[in-house]
N, C-alpha and C. Protein backbone atom coordinates (compact mmCIF):
# COMPACT_ATOMS: atom_id res chain seq x y z
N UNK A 1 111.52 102.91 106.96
CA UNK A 1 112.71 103.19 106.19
C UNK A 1 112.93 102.13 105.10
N UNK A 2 112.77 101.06 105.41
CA UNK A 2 113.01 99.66 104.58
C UNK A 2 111.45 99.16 104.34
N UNK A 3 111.58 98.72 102.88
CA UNK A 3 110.15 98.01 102.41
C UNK A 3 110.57 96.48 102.35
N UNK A 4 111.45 96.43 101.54
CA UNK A 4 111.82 94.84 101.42
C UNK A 4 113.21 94.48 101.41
N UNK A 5 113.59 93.73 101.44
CA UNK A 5 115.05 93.04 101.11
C UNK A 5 115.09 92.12 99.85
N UNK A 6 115.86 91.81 99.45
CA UNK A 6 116.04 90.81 98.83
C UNK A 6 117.48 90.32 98.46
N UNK A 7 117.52 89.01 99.07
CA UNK A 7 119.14 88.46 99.66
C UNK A 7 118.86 87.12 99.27
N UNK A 8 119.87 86.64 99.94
CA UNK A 8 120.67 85.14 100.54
C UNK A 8 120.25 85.15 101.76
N UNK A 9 119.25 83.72 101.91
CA UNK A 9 119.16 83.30 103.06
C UNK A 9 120.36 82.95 104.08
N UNK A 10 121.08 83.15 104.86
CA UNK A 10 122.14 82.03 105.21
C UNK A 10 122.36 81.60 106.34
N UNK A 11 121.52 82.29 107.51
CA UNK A 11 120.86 81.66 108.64
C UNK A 11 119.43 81.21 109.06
N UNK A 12 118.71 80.22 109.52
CA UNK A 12 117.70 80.05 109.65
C UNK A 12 117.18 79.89 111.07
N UNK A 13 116.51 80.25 111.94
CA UNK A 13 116.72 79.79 113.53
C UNK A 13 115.31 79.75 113.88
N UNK A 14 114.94 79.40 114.76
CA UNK A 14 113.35 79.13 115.26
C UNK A 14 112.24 80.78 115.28
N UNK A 15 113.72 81.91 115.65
CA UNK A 15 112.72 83.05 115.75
C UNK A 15 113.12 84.14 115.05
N UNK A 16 114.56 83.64 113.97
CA UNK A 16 114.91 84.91 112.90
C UNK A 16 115.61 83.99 111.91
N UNK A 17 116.08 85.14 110.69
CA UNK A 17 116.35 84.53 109.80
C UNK A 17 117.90 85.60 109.52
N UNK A 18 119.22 85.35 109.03
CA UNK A 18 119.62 86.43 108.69
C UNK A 18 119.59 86.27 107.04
N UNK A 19 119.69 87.58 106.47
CA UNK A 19 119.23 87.65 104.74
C UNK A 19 120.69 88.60 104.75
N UNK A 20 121.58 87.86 103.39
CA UNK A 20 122.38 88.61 103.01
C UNK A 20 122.20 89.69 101.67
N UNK A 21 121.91 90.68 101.94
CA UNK A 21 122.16 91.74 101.17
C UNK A 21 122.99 92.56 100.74
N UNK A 22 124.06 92.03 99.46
CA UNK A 22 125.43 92.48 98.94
C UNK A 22 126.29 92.61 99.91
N UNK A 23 126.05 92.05 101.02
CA UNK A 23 127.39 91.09 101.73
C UNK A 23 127.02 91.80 103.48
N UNK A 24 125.81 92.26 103.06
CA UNK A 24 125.36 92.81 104.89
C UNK A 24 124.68 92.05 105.01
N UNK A 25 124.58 91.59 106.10
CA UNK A 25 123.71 90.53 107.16
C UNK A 25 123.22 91.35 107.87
N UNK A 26 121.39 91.06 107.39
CA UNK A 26 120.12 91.65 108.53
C UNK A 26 119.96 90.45 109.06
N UNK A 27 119.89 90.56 110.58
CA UNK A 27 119.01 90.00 111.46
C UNK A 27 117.42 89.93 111.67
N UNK A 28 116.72 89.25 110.94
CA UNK A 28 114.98 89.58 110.55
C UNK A 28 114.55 88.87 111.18
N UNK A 29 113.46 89.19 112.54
CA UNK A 29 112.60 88.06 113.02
C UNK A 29 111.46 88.00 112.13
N UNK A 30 111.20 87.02 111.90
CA UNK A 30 110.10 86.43 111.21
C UNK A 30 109.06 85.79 112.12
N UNK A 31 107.25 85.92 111.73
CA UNK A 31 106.43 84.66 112.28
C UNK A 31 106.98 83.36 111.75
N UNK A 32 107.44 82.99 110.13
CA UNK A 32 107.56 81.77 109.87
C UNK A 32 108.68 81.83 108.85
N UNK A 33 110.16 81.25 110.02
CA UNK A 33 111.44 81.24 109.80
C UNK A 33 111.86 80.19 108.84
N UNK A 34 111.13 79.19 109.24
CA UNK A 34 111.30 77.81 108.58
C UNK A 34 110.24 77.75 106.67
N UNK A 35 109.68 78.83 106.59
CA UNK A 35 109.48 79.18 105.49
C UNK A 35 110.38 79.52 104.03
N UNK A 36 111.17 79.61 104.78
CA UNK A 36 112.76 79.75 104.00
C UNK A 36 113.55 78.82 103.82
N UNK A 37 114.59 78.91 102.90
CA UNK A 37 115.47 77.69 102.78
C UNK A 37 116.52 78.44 102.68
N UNK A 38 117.59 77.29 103.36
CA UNK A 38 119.00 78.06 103.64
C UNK A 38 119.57 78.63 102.15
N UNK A 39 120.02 79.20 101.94
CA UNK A 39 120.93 79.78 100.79
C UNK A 39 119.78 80.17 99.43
N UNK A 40 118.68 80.24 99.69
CA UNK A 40 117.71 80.49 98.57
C UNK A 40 117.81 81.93 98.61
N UNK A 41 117.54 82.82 97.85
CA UNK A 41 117.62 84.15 97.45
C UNK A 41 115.68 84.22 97.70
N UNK A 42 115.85 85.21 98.36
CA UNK A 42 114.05 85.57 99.18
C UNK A 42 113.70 87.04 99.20
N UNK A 43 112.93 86.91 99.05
CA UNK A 43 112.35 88.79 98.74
C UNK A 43 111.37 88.79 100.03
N UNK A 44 112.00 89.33 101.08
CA UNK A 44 111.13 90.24 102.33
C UNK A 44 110.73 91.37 102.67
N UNK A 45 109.75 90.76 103.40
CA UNK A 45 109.24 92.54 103.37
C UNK A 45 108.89 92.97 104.68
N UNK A 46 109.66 93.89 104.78
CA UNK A 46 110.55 94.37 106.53
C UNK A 46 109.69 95.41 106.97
N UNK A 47 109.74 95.45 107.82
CA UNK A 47 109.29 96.42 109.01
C UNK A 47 110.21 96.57 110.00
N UNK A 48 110.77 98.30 110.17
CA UNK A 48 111.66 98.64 111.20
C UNK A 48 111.02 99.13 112.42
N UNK A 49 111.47 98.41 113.69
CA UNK A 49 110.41 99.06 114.49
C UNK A 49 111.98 99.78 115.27
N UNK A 50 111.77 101.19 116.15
CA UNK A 50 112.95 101.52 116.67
C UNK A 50 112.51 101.96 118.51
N UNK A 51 113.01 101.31 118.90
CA UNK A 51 112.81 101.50 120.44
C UNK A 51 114.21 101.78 121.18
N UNK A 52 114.11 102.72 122.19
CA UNK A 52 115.14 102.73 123.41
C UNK A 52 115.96 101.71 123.56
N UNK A 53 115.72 100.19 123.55
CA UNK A 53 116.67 99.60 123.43
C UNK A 53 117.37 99.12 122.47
N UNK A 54 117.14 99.46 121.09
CA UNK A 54 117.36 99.32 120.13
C UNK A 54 116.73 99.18 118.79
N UNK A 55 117.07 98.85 117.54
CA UNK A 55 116.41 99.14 116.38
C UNK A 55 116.32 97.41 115.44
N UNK A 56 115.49 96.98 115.43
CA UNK A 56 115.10 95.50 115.41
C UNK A 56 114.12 95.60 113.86
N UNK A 57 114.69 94.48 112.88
CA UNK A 57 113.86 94.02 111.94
C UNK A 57 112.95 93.00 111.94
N UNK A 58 111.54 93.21 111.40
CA UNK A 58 110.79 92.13 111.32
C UNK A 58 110.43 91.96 110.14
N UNK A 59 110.51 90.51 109.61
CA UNK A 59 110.42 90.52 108.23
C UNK A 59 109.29 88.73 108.04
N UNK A 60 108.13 89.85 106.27
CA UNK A 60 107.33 89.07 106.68
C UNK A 60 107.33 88.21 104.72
N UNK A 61 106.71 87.08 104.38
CA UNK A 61 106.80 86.48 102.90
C UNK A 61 106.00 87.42 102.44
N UNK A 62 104.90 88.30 102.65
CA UNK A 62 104.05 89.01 101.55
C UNK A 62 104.08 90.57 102.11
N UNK A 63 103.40 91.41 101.81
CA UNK A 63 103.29 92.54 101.94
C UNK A 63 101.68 92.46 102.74
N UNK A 64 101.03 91.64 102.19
CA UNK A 64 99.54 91.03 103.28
C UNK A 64 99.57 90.98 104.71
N UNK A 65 100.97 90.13 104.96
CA UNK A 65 101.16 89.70 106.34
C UNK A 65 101.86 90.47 106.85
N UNK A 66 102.83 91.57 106.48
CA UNK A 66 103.01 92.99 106.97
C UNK A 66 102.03 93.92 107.00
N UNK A 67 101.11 93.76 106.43
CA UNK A 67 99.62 94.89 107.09
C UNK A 67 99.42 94.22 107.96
N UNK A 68 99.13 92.74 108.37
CA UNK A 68 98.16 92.28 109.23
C UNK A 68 99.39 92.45 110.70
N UNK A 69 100.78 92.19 110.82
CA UNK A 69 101.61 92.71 111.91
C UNK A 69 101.10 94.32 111.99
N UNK A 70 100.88 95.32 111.29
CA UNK A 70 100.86 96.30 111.45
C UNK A 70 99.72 96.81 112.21
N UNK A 71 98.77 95.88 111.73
CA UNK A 71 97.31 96.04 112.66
C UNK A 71 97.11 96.22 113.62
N UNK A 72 98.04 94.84 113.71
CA UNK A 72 98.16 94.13 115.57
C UNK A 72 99.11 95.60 116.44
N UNK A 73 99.80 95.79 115.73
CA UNK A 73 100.52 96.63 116.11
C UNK A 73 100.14 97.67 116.79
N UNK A 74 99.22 98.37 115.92
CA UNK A 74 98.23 99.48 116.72
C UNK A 74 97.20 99.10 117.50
N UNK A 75 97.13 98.05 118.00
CA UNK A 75 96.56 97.73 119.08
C UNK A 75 96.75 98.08 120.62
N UNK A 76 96.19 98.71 121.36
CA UNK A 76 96.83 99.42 122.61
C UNK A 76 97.20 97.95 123.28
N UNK A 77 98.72 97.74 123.73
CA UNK A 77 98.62 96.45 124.67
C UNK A 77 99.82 95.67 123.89
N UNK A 78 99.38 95.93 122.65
CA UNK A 78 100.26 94.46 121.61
C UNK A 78 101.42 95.54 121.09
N UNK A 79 102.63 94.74 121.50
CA UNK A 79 104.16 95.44 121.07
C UNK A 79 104.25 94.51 120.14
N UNK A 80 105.48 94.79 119.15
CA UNK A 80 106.17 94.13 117.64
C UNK A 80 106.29 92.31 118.57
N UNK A 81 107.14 92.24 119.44
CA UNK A 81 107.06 90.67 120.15
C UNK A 81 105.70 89.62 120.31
N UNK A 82 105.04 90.53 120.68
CA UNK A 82 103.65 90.19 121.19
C UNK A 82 102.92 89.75 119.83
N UNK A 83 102.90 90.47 118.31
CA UNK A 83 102.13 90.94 117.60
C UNK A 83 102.82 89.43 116.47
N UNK A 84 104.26 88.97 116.67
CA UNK A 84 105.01 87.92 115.82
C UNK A 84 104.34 86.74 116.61
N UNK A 85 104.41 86.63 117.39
CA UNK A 85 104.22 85.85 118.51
C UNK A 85 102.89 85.12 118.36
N UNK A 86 102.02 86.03 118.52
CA UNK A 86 100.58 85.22 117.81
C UNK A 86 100.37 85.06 116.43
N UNK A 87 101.03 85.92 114.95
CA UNK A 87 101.22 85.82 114.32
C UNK A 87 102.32 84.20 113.87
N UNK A 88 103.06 83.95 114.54
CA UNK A 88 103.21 82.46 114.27
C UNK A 88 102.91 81.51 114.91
N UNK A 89 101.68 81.94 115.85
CA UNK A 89 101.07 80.27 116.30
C UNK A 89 100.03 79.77 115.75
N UNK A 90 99.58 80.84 114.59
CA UNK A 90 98.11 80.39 113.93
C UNK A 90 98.08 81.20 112.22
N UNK A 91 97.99 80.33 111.53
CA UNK A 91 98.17 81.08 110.02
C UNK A 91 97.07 82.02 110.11
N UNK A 92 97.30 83.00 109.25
CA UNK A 92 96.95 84.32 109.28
C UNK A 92 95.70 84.74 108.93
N UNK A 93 95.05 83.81 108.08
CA UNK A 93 93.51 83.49 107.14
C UNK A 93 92.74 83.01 108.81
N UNK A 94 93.27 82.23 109.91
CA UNK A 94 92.17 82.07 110.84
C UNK A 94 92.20 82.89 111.35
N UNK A 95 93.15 83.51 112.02
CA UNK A 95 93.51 84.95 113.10
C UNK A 95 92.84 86.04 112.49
N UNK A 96 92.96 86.40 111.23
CA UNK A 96 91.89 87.74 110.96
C UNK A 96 90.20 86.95 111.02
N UNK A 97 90.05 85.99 110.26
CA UNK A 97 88.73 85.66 110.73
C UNK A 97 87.88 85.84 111.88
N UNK A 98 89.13 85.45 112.96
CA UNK A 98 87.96 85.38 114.44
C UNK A 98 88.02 87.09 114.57
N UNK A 99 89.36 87.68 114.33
CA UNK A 99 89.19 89.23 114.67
C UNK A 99 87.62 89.79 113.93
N UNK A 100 87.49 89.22 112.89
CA UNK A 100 86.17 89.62 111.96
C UNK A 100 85.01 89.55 112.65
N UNK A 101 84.97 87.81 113.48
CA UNK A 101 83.89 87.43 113.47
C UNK A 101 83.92 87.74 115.28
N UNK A 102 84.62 88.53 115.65
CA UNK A 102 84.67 88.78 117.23
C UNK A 102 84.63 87.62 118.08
N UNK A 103 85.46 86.66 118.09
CA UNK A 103 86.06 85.28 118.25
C UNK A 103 87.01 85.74 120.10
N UNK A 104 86.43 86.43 120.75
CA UNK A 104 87.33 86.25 122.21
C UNK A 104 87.82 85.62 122.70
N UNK A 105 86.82 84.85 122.89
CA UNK A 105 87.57 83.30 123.67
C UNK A 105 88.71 82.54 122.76
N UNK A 106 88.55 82.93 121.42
CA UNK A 106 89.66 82.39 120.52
C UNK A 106 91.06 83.18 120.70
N UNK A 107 90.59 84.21 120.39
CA UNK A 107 92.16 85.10 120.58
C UNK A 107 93.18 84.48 122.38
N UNK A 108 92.26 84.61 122.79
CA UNK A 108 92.82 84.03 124.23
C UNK A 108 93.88 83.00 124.41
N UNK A 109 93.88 82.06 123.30
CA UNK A 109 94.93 80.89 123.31
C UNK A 109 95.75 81.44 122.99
N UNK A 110 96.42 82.44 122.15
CA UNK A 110 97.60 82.88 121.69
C UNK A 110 99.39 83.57 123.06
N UNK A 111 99.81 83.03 122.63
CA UNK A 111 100.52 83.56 123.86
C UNK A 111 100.76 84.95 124.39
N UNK A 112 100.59 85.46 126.00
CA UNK A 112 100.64 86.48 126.43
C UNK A 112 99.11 87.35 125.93
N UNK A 113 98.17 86.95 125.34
CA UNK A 113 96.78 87.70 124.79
C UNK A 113 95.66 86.34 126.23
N UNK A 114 95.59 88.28 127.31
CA UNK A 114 94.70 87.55 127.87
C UNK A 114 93.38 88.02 127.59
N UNK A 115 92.01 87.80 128.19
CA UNK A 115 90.79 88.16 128.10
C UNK A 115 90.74 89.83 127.72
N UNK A 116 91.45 90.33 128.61
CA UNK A 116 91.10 91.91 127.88
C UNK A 116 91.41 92.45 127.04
N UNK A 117 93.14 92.16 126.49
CA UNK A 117 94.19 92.30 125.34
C UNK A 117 93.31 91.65 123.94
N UNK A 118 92.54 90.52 124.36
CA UNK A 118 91.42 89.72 122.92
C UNK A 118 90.49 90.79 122.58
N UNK A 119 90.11 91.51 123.59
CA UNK A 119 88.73 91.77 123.60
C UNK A 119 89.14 93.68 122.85
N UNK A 120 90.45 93.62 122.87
CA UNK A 120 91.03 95.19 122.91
C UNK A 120 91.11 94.48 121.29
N UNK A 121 91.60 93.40 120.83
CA UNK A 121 92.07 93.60 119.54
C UNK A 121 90.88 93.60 118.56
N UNK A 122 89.61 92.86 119.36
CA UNK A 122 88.43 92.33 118.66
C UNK A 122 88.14 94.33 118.15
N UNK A 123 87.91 94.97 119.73
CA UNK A 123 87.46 96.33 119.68
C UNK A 123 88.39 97.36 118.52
N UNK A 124 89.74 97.17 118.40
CA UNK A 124 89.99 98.26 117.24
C UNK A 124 90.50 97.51 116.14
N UNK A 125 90.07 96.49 116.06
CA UNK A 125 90.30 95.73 114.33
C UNK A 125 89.50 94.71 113.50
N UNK A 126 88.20 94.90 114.55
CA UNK A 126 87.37 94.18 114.25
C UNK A 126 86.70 95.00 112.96
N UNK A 127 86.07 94.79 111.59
CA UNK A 127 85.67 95.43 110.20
C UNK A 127 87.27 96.05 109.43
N UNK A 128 88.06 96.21 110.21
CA UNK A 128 89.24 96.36 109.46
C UNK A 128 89.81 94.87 108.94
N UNK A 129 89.46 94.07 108.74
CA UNK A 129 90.46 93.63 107.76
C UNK A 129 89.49 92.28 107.12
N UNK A 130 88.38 92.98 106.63
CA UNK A 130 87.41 92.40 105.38
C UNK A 130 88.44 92.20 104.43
N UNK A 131 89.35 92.88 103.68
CA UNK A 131 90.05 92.94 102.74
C UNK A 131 90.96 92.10 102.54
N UNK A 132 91.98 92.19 103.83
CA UNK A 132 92.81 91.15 103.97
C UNK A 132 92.33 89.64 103.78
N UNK A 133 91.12 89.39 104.67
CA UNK A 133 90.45 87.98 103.95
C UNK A 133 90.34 87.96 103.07
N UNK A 134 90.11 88.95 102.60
CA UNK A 134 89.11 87.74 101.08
C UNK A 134 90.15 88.09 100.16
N UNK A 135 91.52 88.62 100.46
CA UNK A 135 93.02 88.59 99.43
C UNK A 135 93.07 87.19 99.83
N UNK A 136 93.30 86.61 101.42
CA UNK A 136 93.82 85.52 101.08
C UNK A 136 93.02 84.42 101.11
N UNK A 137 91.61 84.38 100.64
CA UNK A 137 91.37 83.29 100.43
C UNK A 137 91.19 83.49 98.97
N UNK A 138 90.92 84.47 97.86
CA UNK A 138 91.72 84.57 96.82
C UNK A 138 92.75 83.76 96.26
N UNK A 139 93.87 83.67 97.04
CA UNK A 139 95.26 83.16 97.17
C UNK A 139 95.24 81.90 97.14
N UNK A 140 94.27 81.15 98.35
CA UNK A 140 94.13 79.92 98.76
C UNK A 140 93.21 79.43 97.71
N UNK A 141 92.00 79.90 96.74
CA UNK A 141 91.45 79.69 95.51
C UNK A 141 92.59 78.89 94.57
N UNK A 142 93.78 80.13 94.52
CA UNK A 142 94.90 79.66 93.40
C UNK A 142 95.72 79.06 93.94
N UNK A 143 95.92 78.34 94.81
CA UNK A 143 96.58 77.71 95.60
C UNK A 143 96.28 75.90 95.74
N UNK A 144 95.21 76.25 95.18
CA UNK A 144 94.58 74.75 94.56
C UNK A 144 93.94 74.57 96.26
N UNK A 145 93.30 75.30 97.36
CA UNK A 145 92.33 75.59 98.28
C UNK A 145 93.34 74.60 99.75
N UNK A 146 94.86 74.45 99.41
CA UNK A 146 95.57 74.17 100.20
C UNK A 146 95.44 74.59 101.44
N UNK A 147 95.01 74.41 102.58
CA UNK A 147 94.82 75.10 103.94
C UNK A 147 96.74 75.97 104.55
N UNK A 148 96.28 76.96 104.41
CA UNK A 148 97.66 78.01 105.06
C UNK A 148 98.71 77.15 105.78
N UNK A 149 97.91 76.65 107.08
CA UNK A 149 98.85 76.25 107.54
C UNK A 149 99.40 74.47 107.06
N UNK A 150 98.78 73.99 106.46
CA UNK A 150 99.70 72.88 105.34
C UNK A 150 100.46 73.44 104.60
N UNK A 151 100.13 74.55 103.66
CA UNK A 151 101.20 75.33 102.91
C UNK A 151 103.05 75.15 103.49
N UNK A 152 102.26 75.86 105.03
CA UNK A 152 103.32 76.38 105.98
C UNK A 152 104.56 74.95 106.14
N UNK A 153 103.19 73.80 106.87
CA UNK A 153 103.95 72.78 107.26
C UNK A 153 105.07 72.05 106.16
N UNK A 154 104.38 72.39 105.07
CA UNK A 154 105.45 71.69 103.68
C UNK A 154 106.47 72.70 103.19
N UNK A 155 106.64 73.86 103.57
CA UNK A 155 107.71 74.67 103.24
C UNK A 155 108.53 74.40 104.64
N UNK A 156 108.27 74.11 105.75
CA UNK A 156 108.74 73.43 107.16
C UNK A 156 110.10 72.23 106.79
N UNK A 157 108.89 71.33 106.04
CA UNK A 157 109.53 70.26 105.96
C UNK A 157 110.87 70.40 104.56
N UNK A 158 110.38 70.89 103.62
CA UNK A 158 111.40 71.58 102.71
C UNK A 158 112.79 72.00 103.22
N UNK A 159 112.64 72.89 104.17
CA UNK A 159 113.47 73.67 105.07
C UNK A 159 114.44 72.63 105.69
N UNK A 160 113.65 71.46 106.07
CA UNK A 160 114.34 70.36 106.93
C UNK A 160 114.94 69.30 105.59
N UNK A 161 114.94 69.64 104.79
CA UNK A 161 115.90 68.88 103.83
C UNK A 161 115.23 67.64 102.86
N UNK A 162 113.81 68.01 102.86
CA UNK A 162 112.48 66.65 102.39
C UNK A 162 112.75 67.44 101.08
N UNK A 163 112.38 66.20 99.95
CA UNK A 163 112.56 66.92 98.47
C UNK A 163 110.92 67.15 98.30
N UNK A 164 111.03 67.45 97.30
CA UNK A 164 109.51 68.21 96.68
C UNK A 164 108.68 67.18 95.94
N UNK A 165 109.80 66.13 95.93
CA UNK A 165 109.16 64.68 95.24
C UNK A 165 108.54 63.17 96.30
N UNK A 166 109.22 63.99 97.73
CA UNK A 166 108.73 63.23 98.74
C UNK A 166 107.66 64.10 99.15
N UNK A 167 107.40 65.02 99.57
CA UNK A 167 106.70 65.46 99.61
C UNK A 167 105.20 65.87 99.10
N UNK A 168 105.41 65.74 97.33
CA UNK A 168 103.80 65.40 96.47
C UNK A 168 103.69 64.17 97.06
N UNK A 169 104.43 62.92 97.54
CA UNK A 169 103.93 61.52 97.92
C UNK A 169 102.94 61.91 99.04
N UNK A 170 103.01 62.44 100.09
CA UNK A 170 102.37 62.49 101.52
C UNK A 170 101.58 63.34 101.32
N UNK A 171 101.63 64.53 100.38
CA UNK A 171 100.52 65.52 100.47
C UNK A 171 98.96 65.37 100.36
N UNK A 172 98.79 64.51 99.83
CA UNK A 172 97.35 64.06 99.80
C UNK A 172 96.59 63.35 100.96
N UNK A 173 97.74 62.58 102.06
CA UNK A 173 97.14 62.35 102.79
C UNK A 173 97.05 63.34 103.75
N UNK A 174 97.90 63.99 103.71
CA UNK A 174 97.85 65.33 104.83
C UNK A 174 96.85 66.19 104.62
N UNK A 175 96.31 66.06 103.25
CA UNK A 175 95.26 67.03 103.00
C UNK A 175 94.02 66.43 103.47
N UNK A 176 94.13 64.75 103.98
CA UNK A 176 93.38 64.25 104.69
C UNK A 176 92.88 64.89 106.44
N UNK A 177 94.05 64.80 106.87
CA UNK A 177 94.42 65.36 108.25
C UNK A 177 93.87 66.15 108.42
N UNK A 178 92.69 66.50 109.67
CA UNK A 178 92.11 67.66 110.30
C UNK A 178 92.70 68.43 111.03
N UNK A 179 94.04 68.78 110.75
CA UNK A 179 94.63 70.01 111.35
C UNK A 179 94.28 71.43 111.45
N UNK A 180 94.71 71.97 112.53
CA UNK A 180 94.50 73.51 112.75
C UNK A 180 95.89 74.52 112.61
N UNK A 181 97.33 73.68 112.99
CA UNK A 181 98.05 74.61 112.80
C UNK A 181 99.13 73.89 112.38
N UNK A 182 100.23 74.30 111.47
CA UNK A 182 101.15 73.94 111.13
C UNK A 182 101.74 73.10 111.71
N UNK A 183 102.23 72.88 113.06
CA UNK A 183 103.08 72.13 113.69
C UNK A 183 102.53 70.54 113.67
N UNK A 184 100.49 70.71 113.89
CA UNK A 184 100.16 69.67 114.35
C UNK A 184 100.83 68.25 112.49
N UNK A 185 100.38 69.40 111.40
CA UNK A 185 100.64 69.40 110.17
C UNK A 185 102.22 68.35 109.81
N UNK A 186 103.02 69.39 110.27
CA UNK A 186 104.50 68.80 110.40
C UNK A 186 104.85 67.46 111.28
N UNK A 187 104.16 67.14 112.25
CA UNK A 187 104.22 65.87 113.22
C UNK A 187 103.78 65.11 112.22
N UNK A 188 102.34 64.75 111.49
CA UNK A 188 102.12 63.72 110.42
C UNK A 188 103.01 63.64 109.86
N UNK A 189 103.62 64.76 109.01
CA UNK A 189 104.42 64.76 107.48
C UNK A 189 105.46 63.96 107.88
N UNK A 190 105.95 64.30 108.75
CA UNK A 190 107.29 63.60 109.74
C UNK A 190 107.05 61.87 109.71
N UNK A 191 105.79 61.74 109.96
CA UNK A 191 105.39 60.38 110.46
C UNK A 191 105.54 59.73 109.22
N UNK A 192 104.97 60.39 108.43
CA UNK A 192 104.50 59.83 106.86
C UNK A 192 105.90 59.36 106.27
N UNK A 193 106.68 60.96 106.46
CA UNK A 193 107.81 60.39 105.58
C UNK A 193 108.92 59.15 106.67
N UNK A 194 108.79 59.18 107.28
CA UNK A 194 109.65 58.09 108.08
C UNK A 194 109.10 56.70 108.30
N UNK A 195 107.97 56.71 107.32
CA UNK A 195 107.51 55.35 107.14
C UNK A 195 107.98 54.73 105.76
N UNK A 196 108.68 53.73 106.02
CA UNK A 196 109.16 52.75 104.72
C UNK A 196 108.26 52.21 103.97
């Protein structure tokens, strides 16, 4: 029913965001909440899922990362919870990769994805989403080859009130940092900037 929004941020929380739209407040779970900044005007792009117990928004920064929820989606096993869920513990450029490269034992770390649920997603989405890669490493080309989840971790720290001028300071060493996922990302930046 809904493609996108575009509002006023004016709540931010670990597993939704609400977006004001001419004075209605959606409730949008997001993979990455902290991607947002409070009161910034944001263009999302929603997905209504409607179940028996009710009718729930999920809302994603591109129209990319709403195909790749949608994927997961049709996966026998993986519900809209399940499908955010691993979708924000690992930026989105590695998670289609291993689906590509039939990565099992990888999918397995994600929460609630055990050995058979990996092996179910490898089986109906594995050659589906050639495309989606190579959009976003495209992206990450013009992006000056920034790794996703650093992207992530510095719109994190943004979110948490760091200016954009503290932030070019530390970025170079973070681009040092052998991280894998945002959070580990955000623990340095943290470190960095709280050093005098």
């Amino acid at each position: 029913m809904y493609e996108y929004f575009e509002g006023i941020v004016t709540v931010i929380t670990p597993s939704y965001i609400v977006v004001d739209v001419n004075g209605v407040g959606y409730k949008v779970y997001s993979p990455t909440p902290f991607a947002y900044q409070k009161g910034d005007k944001a263009k999302i792009f929603i997905e209504q899922v409607v179940r028996d117990t009710g009718i729930t928004l999920y809302g994603f920064q591109s129209e990319d990362d709403k195909e790749l929820f949608l994927k997961l989606l049709s996966v026998s096993g993986i519900g809209p919870k399940s499908a955010l869920a691993i979708m924000a513990a690992e930026d989105a450029n590695s998670l289609a990769e291993a689906i590509e490269q039939g990565e099992v034992k990888y999918l397995t770390r994600f929460p609630g994805v055990g050995k058979k649920t990996a092996s179910q997603i490898v089986l109906d989405l594995k050659g589906k989403l050639r495309d989606y890669v190579a959009r976003l490493d495209r992206q990450d080309e013009e992006q000056g080859n920034i790794p996703p989840a650093l992207n992530d971790a510095l719109l994190a720290l943004i979110a948490l009130g760091y200016t954009q001028k503290e932030l070019d300071r530390i970025t170079p060493k973070l681009e040092e940092v052998n991280a894998d996922t945002a959070d580990q990302y955000i623990k340095k930046g943290l470190a960095l900037l709280l050093k005098k």
